[in-house]
C-alpha atoms as a PDB file:
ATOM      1  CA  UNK A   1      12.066  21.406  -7.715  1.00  0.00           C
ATOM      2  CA  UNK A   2      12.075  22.755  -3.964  1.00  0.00           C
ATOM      3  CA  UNK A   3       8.374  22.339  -3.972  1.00  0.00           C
ATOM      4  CA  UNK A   4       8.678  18.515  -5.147  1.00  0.00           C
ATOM      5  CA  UNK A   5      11.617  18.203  -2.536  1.00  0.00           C
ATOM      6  CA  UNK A   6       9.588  19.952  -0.040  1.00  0.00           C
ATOM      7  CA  UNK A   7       5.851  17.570  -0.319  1.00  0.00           C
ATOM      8  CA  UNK A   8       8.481  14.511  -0.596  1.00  0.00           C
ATOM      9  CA  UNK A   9       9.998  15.272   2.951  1.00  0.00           C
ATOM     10  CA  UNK A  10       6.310  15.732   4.761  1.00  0.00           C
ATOM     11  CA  UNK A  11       5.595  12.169   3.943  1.00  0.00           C
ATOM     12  CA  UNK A  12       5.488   9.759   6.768  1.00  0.00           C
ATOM     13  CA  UNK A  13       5.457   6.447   6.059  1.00  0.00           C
ATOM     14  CA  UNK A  14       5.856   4.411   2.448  1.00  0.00           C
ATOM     15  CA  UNK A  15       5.483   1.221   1.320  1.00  0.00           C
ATOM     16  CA  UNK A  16       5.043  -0.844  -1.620  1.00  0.00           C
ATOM     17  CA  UNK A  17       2.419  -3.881  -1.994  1.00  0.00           C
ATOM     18  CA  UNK A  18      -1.274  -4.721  -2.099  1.00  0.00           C
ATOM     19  CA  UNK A  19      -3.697  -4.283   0.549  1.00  0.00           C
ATOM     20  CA  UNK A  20      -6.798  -6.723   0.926  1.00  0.00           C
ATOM     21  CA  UNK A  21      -9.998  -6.960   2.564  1.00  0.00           C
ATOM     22  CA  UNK A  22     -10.982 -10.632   3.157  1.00  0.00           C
ATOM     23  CA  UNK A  23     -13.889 -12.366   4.581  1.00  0.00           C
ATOM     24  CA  UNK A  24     -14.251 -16.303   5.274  1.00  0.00           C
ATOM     25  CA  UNK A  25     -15.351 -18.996   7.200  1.00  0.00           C
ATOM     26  CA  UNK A  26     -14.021 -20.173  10.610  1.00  0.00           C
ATOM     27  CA  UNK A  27     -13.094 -24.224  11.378  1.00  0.00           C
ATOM     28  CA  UNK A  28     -15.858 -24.511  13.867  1.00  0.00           C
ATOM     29  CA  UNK A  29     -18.155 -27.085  12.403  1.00  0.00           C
ATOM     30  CA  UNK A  30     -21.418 -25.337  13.897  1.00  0.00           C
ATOM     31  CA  UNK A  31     -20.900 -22.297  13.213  1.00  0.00           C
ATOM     32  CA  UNK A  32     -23.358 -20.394  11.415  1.00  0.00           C
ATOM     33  CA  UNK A  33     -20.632 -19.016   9.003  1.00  0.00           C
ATOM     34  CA  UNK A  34     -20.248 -22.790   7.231  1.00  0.00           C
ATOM     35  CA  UNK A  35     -23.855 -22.671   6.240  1.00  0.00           C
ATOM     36  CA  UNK A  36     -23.933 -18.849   4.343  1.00  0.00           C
ATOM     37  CA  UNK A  37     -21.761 -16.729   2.715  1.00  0.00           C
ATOM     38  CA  UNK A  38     -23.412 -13.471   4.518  1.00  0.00           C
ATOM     39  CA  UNK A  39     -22.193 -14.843   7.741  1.00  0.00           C
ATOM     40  CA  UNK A  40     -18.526 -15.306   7.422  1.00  0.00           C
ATOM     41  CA  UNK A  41     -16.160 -13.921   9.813  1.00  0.00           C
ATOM     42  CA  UNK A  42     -14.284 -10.290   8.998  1.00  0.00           C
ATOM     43  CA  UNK A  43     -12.910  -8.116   7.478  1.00  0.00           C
ATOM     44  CA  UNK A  44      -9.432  -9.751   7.862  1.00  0.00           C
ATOM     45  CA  UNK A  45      -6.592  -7.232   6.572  1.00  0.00           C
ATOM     46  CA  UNK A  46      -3.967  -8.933   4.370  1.00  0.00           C
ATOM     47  CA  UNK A  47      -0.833  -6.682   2.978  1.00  0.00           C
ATOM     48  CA  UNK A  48       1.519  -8.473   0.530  1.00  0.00           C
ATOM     49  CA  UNK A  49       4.538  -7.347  -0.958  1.00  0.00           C
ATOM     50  CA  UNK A  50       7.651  -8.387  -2.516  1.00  0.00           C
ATOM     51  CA  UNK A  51      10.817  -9.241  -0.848  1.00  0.00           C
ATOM     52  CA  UNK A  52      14.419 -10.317  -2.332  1.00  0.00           C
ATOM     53  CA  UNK A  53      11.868 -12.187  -4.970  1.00  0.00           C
ATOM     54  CA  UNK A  54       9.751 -13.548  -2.525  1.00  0.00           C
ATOM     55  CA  UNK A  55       5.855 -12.726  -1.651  1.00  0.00           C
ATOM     56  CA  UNK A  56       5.768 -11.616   2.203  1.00  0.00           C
ATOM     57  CA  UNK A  57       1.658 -12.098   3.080  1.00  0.00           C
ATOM     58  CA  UNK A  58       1.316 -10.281   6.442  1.00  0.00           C
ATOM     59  CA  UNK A  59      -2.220 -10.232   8.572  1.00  0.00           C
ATOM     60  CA  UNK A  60      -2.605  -6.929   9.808  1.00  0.00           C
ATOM     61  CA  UNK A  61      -5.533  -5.310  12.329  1.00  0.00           C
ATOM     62  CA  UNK A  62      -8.039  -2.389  11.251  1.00  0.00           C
ATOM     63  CA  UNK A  63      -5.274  -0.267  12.998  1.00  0.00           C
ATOM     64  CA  UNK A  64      -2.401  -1.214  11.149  1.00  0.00           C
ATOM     65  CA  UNK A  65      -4.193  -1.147   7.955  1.00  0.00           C
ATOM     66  CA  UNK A  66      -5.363   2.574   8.169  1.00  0.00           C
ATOM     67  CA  UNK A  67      -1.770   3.313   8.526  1.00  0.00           C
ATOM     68  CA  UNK A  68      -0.425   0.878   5.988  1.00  0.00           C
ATOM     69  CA  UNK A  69      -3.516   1.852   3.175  1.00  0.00           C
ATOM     70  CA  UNK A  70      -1.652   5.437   3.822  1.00  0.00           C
ATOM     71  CA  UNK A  71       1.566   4.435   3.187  1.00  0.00           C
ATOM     72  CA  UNK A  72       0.628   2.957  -0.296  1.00  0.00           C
ATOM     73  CA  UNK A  73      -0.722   5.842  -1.218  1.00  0.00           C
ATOM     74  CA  UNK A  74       2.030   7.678  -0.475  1.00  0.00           C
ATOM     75  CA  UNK A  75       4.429   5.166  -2.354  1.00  0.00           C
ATOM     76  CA  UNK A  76       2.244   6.157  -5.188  1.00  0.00           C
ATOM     77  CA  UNK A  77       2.428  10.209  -4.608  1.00  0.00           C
ATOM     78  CA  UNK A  78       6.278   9.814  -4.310  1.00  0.00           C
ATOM     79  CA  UNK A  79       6.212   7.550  -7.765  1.00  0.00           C
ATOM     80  CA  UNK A  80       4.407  10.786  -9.043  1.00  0.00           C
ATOM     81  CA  UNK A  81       6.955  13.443  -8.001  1.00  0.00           C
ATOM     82  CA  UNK A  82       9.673  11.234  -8.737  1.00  0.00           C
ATOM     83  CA  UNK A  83       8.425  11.199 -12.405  1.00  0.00           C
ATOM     84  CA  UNK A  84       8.279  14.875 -12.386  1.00  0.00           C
ATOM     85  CA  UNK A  85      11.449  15.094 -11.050  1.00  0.00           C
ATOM     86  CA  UNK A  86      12.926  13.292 -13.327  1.00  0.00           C
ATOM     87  CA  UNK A  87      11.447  15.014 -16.277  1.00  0.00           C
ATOM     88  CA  UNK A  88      12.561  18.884 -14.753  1.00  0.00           C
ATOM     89  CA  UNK A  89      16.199  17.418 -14.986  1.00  0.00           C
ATOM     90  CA  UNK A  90      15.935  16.366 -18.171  1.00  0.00           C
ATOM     91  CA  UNK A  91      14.866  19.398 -19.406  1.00  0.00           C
ATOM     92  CA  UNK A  92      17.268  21.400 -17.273  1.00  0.00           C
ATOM     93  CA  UNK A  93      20.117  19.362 -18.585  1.00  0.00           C
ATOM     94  CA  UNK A  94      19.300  19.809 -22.371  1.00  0.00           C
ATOM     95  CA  UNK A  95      18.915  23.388 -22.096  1.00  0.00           C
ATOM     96  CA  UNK A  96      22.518  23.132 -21.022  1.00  0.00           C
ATOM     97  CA  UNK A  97      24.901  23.823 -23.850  1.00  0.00           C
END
């Protein structure tokens, strides 16, 4: 278990959510993005997540998506160990007599 304790406390950052890559059209009426799909503006960066219930939608630049697509996957990683975790004390606990 020190080795699952150990990875856990090197992560960074976490978070839970989705991460999206979007592309769209702007409101200008002559611009050449209204008139074809290959021009539309982008990527736009949209994390959303759950809150007290609620869905949070947050635009986010290239930066802060680098560091949030990281912190997903290590939401998942510490899912993972958690899991494994959990299973070692089970085990440890019926061996107990």
């Amino acid at each position: 278990m020190d080795s699952i304790k150990k990875h856990i406390n090197e992560l960074e950052y976490i978070l839970v959510g989705t991460l999206s890559k979007r592309y769209g059209p702007c409101g200008k009426k002559n611009c050449r993005c209204r008139k074809n799909k290959n021009n539309w503006h982008g990527p736009y960066y949209i994390w959303t997540r759950k809150e007290k219930g609620k869905t949070i939608t947050k635009s986010l630049s290239k930066e802060q998506a680098i560091m949030c697509k990281k912190a997903l996957k290590n939401m998942k990683y510490l899912q993972n160990e958690i899991e494994q975790w959990k299973m070692k004390s089970v085990k440890a606990i019926e061996k107990v007599r």
